[in-house]
N, C-alpha and C. Protein backbone atom coordinates (compact mmCIF):
# COMPACT_ATOMS: atom_id res chain seq x y z
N UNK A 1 55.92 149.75 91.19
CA UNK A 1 57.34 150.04 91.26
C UNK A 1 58.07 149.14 92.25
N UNK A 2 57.16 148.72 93.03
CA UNK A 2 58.02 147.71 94.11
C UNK A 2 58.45 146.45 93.12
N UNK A 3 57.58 145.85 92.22
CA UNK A 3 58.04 145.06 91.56
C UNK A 3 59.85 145.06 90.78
N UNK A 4 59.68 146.45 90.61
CA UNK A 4 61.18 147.07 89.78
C UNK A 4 61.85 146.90 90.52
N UNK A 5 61.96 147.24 92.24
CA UNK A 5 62.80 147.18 92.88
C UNK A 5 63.40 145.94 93.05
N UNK A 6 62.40 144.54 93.48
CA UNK A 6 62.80 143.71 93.32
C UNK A 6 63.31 143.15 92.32
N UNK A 7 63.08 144.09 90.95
CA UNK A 7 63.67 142.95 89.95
C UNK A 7 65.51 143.69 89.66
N UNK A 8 65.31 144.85 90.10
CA UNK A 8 66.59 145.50 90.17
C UNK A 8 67.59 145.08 90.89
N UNK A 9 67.17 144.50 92.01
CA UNK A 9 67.88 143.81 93.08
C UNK A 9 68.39 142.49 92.62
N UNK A 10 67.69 141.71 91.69
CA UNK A 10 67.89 140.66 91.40
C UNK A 10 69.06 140.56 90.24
N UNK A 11 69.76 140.98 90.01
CA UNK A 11 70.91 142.17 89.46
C UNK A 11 72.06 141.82 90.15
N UNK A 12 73.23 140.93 90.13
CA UNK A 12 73.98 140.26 90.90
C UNK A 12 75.11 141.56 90.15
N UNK A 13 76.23 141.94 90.79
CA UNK A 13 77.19 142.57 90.94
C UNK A 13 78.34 142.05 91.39
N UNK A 14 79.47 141.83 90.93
CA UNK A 14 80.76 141.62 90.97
C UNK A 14 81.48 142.34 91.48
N UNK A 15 82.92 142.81 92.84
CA UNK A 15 83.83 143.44 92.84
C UNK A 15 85.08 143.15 92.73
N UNK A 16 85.98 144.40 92.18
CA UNK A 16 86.94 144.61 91.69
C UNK A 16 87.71 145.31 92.72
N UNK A 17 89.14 145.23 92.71
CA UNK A 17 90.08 146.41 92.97
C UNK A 17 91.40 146.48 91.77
N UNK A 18 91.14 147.94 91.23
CA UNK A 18 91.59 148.35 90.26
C UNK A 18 92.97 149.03 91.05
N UNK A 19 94.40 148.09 90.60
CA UNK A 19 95.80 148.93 90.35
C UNK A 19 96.16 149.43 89.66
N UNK A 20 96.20 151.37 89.63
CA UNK A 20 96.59 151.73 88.19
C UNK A 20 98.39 151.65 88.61
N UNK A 21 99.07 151.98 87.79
CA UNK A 21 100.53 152.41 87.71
C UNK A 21 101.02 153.27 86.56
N UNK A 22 101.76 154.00 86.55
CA UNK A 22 102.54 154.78 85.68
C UNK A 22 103.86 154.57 85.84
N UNK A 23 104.63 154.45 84.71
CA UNK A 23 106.11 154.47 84.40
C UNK A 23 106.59 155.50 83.37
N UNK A 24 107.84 155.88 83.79
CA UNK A 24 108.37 156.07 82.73
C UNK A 24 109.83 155.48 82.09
N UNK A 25 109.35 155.99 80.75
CA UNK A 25 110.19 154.90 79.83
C UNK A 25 110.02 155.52 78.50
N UNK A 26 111.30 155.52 77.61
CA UNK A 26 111.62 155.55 76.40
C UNK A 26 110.52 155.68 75.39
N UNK A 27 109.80 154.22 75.79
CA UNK A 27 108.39 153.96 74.72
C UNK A 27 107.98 152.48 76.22
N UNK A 28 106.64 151.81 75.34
CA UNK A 28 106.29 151.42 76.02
C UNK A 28 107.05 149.74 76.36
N UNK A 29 107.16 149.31 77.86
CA UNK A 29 108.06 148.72 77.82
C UNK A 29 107.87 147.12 78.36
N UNK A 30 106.76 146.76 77.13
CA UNK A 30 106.96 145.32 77.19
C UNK A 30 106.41 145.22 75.81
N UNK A 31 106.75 143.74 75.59
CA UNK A 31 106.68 143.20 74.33
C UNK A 31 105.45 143.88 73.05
N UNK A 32 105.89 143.69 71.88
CA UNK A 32 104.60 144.60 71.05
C UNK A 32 103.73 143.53 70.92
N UNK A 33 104.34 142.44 70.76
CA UNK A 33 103.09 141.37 70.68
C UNK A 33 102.19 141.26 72.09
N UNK A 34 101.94 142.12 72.71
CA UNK A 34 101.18 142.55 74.14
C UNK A 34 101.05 143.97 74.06
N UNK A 35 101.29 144.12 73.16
CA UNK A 35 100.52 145.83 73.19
C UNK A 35 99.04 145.51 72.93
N UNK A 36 98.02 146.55 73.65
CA UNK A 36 97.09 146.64 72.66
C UNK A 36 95.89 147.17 73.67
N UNK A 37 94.66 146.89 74.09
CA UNK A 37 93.60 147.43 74.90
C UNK A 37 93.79 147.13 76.30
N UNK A 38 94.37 145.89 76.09
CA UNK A 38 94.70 145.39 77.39
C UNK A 38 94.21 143.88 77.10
N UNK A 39 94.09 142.81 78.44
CA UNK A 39 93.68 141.48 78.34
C UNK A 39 92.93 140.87 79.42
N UNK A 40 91.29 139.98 79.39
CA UNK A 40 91.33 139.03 80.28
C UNK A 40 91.90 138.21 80.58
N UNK A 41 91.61 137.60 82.08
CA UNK A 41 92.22 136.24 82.54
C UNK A 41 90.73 135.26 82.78
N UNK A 42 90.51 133.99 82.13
CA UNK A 42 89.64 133.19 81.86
C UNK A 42 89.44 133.30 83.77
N UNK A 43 88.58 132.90 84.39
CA UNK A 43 88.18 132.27 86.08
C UNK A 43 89.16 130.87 85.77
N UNK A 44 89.11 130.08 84.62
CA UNK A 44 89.67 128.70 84.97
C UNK A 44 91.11 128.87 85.10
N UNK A 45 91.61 129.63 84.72
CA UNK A 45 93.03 129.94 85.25
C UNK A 45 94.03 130.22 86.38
N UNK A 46 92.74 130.42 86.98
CA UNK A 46 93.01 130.53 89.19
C UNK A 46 94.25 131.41 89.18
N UNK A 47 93.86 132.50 88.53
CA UNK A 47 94.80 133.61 88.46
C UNK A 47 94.47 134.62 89.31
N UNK A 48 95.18 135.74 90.04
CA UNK A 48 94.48 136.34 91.10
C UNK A 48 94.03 137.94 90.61
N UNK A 49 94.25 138.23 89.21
CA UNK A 49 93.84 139.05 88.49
C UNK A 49 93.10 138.57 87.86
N UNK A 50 91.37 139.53 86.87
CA UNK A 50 90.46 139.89 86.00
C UNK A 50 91.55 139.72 85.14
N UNK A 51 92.25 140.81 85.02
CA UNK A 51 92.85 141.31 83.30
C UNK A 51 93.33 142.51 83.74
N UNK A 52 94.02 143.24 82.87
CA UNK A 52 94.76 144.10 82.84
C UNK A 52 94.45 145.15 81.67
N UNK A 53 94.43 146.30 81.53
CA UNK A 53 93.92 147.79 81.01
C UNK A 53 95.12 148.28 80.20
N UNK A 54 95.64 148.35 79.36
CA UNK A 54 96.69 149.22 79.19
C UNK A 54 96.14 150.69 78.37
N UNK A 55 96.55 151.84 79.53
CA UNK A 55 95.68 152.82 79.06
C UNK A 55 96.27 153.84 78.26
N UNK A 56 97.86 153.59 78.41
CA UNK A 56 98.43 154.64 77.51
C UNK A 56 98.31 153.91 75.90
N UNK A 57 98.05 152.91 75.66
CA UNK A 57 97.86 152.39 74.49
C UNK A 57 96.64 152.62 74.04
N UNK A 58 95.70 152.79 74.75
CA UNK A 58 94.16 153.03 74.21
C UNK A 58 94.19 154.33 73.95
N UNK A 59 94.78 155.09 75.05
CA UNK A 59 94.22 156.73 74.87
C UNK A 59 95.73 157.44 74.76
N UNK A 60 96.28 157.19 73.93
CA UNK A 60 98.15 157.41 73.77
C UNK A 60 98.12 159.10 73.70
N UNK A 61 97.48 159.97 73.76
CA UNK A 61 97.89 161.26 74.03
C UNK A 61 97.29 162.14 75.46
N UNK A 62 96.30 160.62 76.36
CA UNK A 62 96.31 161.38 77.61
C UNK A 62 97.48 161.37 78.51
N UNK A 63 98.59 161.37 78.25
CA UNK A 63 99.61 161.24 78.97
C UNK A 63 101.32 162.10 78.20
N UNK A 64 102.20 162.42 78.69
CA UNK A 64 103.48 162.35 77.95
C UNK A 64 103.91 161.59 77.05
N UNK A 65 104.33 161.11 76.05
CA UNK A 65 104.88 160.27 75.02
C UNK A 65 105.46 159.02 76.39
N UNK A 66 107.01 159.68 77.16
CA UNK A 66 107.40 158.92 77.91
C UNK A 66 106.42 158.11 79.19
N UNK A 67 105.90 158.06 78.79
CA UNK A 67 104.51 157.79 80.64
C UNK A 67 103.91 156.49 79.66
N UNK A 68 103.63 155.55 80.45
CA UNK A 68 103.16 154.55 80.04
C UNK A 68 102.33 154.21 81.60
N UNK A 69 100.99 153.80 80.92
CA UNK A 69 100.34 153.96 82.54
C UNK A 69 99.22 152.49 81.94
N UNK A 70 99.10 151.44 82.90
CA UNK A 70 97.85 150.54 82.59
C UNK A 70 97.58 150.13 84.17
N UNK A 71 96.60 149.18 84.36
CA UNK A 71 95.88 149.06 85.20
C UNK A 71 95.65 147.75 85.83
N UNK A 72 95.56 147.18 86.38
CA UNK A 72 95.56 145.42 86.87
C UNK A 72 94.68 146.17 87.83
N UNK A 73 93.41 144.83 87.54
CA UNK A 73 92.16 144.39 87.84
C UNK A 73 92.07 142.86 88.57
N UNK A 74 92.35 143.49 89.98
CA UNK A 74 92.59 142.48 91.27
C UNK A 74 91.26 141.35 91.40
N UNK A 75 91.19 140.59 91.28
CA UNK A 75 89.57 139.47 91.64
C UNK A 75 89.06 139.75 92.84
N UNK A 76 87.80 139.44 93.60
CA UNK A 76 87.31 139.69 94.66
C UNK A 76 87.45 139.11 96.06
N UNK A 77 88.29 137.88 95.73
CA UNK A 77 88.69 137.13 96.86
C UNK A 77 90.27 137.72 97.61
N UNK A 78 90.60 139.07 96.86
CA UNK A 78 91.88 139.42 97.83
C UNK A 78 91.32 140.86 97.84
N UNK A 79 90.32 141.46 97.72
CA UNK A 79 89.68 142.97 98.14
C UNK A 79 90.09 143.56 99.62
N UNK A 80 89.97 142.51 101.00
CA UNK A 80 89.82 142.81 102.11
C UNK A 80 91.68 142.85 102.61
N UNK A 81 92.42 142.86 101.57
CA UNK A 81 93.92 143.13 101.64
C UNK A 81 94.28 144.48 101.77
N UNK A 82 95.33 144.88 102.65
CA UNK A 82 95.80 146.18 102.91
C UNK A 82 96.17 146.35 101.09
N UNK A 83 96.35 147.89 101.10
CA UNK A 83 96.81 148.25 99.53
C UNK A 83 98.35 147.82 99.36
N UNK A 84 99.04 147.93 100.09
CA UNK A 84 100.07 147.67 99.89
C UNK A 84 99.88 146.02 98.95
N UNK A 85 99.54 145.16 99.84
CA UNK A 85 99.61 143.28 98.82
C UNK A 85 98.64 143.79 98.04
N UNK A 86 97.63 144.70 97.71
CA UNK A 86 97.03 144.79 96.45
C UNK A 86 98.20 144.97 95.25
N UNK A 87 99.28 145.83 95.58
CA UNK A 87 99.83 146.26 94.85
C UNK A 87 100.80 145.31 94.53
N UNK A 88 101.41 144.53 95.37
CA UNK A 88 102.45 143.62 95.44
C UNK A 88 101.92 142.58 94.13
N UNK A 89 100.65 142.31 94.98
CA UNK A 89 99.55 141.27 93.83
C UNK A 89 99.82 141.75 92.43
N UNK A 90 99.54 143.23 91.63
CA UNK A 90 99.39 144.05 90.65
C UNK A 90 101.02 143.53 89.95
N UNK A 91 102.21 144.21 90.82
CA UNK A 91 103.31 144.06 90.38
C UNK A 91 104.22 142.80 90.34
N UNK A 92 103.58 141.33 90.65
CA UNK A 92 103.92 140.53 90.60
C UNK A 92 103.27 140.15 89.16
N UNK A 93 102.05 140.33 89.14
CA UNK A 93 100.96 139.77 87.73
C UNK A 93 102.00 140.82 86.39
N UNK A 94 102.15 142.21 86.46
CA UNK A 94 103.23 142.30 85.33
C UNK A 94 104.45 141.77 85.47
N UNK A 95 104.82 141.33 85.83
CA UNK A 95 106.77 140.68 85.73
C UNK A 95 106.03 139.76 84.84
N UNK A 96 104.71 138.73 85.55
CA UNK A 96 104.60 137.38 85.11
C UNK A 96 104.44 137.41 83.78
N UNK A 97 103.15 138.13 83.47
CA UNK A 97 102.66 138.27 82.12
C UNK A 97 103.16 139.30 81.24
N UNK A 98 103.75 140.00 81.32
CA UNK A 98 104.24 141.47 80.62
C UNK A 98 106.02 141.65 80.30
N UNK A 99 106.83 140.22 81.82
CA UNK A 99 107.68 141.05 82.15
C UNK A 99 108.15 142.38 82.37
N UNK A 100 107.61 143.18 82.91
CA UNK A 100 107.61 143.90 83.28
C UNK A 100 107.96 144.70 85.48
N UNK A 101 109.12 144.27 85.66
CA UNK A 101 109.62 144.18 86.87
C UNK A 101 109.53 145.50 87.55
N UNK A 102 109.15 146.33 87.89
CA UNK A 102 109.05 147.72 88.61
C UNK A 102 110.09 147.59 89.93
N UNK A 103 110.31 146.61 90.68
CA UNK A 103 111.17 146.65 91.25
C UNK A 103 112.76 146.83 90.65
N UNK A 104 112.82 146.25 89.86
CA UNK A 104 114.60 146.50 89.10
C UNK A 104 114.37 147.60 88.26
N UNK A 105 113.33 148.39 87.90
CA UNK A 105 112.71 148.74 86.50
C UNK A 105 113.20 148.37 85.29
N UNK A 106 113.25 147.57 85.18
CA UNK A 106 114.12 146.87 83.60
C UNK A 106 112.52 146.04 83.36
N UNK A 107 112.44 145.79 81.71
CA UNK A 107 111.67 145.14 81.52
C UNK A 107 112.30 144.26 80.29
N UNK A 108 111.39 143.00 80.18
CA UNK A 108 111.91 142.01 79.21
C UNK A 108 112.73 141.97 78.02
N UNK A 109 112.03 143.29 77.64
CA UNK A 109 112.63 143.62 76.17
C UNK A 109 113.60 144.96 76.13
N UNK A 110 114.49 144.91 77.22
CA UNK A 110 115.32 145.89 77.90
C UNK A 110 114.99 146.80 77.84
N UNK A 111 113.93 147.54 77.93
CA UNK A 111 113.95 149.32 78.32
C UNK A 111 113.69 149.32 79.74
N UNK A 112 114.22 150.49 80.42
CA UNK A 112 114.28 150.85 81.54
C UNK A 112 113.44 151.42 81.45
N UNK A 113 112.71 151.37 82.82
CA UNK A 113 111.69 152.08 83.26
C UNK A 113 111.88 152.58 84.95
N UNK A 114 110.99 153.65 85.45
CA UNK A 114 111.28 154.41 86.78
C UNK A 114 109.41 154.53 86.78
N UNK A 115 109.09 153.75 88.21
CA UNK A 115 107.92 154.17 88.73
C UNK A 115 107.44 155.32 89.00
N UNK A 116 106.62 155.90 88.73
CA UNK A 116 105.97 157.27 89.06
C UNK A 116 105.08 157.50 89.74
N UNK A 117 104.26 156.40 90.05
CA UNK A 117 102.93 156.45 90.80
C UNK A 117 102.06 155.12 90.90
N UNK A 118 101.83 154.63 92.02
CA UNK A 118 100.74 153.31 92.09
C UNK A 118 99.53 153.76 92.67
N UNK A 119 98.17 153.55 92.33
CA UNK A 119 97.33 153.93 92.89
C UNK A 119 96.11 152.58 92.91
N UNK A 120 95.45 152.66 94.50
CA UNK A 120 94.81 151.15 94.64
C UNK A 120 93.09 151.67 94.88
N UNK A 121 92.30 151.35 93.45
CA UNK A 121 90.83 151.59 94.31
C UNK A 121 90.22 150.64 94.18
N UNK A 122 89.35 150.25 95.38
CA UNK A 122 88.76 149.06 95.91
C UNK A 122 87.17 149.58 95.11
N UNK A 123 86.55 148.34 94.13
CA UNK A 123 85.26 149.16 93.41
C UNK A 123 83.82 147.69 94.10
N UNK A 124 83.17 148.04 94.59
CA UNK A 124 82.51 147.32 95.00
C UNK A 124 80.99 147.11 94.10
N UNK A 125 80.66 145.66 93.92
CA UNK A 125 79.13 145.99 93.46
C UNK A 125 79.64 146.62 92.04
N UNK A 126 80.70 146.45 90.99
CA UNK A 126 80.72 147.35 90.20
C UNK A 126 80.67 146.80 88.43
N UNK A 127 80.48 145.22 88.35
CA UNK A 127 80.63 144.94 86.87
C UNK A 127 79.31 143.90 87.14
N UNK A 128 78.45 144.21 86.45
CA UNK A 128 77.09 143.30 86.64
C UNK A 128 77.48 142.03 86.17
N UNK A 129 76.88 141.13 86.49
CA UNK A 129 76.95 139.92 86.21
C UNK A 129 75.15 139.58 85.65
N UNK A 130 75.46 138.86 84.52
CA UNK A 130 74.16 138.70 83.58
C UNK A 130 73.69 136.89 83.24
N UNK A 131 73.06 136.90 84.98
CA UNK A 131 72.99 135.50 85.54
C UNK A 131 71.45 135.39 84.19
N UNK A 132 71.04 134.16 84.53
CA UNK A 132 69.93 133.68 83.77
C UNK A 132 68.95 133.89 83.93
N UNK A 133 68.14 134.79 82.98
CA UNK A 133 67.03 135.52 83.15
C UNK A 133 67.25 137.06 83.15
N UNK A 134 68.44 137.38 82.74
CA UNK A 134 68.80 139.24 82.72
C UNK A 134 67.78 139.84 81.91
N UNK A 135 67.87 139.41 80.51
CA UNK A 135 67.22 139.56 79.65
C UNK A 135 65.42 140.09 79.53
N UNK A 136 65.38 138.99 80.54
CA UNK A 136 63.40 138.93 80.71
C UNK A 136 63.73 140.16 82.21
N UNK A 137 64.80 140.31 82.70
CA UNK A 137 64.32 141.30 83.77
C UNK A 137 64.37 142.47 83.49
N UNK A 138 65.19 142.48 82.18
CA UNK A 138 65.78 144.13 82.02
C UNK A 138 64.22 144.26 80.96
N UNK A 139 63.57 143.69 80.59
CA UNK A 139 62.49 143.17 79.51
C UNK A 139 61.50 144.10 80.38
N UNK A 140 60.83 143.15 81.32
CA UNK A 140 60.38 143.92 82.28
C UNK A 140 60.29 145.07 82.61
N UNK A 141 61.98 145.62 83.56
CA UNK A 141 61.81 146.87 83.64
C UNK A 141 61.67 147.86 82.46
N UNK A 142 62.11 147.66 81.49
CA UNK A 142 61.94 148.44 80.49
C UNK A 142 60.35 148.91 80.56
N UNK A 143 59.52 148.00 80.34
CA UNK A 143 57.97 147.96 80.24
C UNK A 143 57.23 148.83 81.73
N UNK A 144 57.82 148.47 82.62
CA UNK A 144 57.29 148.71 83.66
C UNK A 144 57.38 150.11 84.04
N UNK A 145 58.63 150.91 83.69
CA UNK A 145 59.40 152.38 83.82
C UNK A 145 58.40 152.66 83.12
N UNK A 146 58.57 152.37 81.22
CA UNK A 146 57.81 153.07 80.24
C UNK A 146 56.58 153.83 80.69
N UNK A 147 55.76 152.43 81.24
CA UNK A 147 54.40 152.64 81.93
C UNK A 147 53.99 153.63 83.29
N UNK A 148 54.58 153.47 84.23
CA UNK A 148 54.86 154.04 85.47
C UNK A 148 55.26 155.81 85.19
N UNK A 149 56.76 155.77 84.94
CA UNK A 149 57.42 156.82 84.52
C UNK A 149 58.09 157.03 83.19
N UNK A 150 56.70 157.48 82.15
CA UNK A 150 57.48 157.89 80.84
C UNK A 150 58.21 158.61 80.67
N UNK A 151 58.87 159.70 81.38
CA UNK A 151 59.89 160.76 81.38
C UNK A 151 61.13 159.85 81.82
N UNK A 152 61.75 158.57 81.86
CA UNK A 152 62.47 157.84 82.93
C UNK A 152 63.48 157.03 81.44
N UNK A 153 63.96 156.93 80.98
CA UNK A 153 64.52 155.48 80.40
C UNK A 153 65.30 155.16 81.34
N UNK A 154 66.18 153.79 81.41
CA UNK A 154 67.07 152.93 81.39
C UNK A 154 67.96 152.95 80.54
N UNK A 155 69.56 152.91 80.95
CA UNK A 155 70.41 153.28 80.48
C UNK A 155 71.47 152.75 81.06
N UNK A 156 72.51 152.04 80.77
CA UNK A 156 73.77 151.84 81.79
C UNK A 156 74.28 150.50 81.59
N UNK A 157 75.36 150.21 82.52
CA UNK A 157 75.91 149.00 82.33
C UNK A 157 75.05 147.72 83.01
N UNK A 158 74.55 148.24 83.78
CA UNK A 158 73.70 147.28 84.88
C UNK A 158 72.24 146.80 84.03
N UNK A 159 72.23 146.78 82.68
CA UNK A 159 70.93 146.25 81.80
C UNK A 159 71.83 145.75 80.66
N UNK A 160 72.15 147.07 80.02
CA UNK A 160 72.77 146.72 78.09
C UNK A 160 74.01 146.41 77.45
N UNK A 161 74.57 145.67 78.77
CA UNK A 161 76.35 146.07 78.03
C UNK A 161 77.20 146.48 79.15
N UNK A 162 78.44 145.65 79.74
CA UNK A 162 79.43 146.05 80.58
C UNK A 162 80.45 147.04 80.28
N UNK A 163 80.57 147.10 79.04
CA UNK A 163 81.36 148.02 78.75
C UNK A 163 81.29 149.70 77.96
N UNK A 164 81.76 150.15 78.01
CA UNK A 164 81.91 151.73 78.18
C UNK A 164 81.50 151.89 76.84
N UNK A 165 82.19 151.28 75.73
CA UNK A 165 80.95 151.87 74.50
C UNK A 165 79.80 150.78 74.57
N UNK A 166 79.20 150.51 75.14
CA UNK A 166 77.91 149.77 75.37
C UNK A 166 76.97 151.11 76.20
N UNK A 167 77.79 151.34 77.13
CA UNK A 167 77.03 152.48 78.03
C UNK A 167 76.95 153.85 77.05
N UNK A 168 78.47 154.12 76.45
CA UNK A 168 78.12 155.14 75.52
C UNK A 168 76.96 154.84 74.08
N UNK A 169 76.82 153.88 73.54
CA UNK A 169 76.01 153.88 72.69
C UNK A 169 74.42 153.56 73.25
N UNK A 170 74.21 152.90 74.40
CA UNK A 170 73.03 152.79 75.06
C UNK A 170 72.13 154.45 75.35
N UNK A 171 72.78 154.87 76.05
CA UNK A 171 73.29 156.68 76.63
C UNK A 171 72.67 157.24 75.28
N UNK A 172 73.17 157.06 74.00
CA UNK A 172 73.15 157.93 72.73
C UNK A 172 71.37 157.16 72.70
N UNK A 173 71.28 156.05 72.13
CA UNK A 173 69.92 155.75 71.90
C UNK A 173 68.80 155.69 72.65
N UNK A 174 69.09 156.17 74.42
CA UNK A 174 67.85 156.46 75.59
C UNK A 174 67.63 158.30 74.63
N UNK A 175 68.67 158.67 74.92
CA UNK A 175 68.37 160.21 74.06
C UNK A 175 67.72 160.75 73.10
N UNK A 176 67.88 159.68 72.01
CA UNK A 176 67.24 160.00 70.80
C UNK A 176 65.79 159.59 71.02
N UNK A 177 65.53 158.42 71.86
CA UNK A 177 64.41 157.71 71.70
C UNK A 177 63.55 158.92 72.90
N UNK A 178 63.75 159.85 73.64
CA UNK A 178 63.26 160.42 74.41
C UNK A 178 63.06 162.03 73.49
N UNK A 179 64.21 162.37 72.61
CA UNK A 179 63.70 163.34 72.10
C UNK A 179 62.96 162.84 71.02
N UNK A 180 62.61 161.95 70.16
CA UNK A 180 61.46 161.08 69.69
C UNK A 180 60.03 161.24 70.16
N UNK A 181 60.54 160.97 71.23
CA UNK A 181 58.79 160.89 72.01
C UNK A 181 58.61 162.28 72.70
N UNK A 182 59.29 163.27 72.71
CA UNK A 182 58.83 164.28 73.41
C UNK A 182 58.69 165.64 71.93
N UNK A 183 59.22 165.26 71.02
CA UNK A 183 58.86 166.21 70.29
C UNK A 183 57.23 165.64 69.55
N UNK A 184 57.42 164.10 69.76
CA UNK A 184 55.45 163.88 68.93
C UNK A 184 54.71 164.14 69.77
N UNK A 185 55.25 164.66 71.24
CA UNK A 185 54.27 164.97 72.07
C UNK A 185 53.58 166.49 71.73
């Protein structure tokens, strides 16, 4: 198992600080040709945001009709910033890309909008990075758990997939493959 540890370790991790915001507004209030899950920003772009979340568009009935709420995903080189320039950072990146101004609340495509809430969390260690050789390590541990601790799978973002239906469909097939092996037991 010490082997696992080390190979677990070898598991490079990325941090984030996630700006959510909420507005309200009419409908949602920037362009439709920018509606949608949200967007990355390439690294070659020396942009000081990941990408941006738009969450009332993904999940359009966790919120009021009027509430429009998404998220800017700060890079790791401005983390050690009071929240306040996190946020400044957040609300400068929508005017740029979204138009979307929270200070005037007017946005590009004229609907008014009124801030409701900014919220700044600093996520450390939190989006794996799948340097060279992930593959043969997650290979490994797989083999090594199996052997060691058969009651154990692997499961998560940190082996099969960064994203949330990666973890949800990973999650579904550790399950099946465990009630598999425990009912031929």
């Amino acid at each position: 198992l010490a082997q696992c540890a080390d190979a677990l370790a070898g598991i490079e991790f990325s941090s984030v600080a996630a700006v959510g915001f909420a507005v309200r507004a009419e409908r949602c209030p920037w362009a439709t040709q920018h509606q949608g899950f949200g967007y990355l920003i390439p690294p070659s772009e020396n942009q000081d945001i990941l990408g941006t979340l738009m969450e009332s568009l993904t999940f359009p009935t966790a919120q009021p009709p009027d509430v429009t709420r998404c998220t800017v995903m700060i890079q790791r080189d401005h983390l050690d910033k009071p929240e306040e320039e996190l946020v400044a950072i957040a609300q400068r990146t929508l005017q740029r890309h979204l138009g979307l101004d929270l200070g005037t609340g007017r946005s590009a495509v004229g609907i008014a909008c009124s801030p409701l809430w900014s919220a700044v969390a600093v996520q450390r260690r939190c989006i794996p990075q799948y340097s060279l050789g992930h593959k043969k390590r997650v290979h490994f541990l797989t083999r090594a758990v199996a052997g060691a601790l058969p009651q154990v799978s692997l499961a998560g973002h940190s082996f099969f997939g960064v994203g949330v239906n990666d973890t949800v469909r990973v999650s579904r097939e550790a399950v099946q493959a465990l009630k598999q092996k425990w009912a031929a037991a």
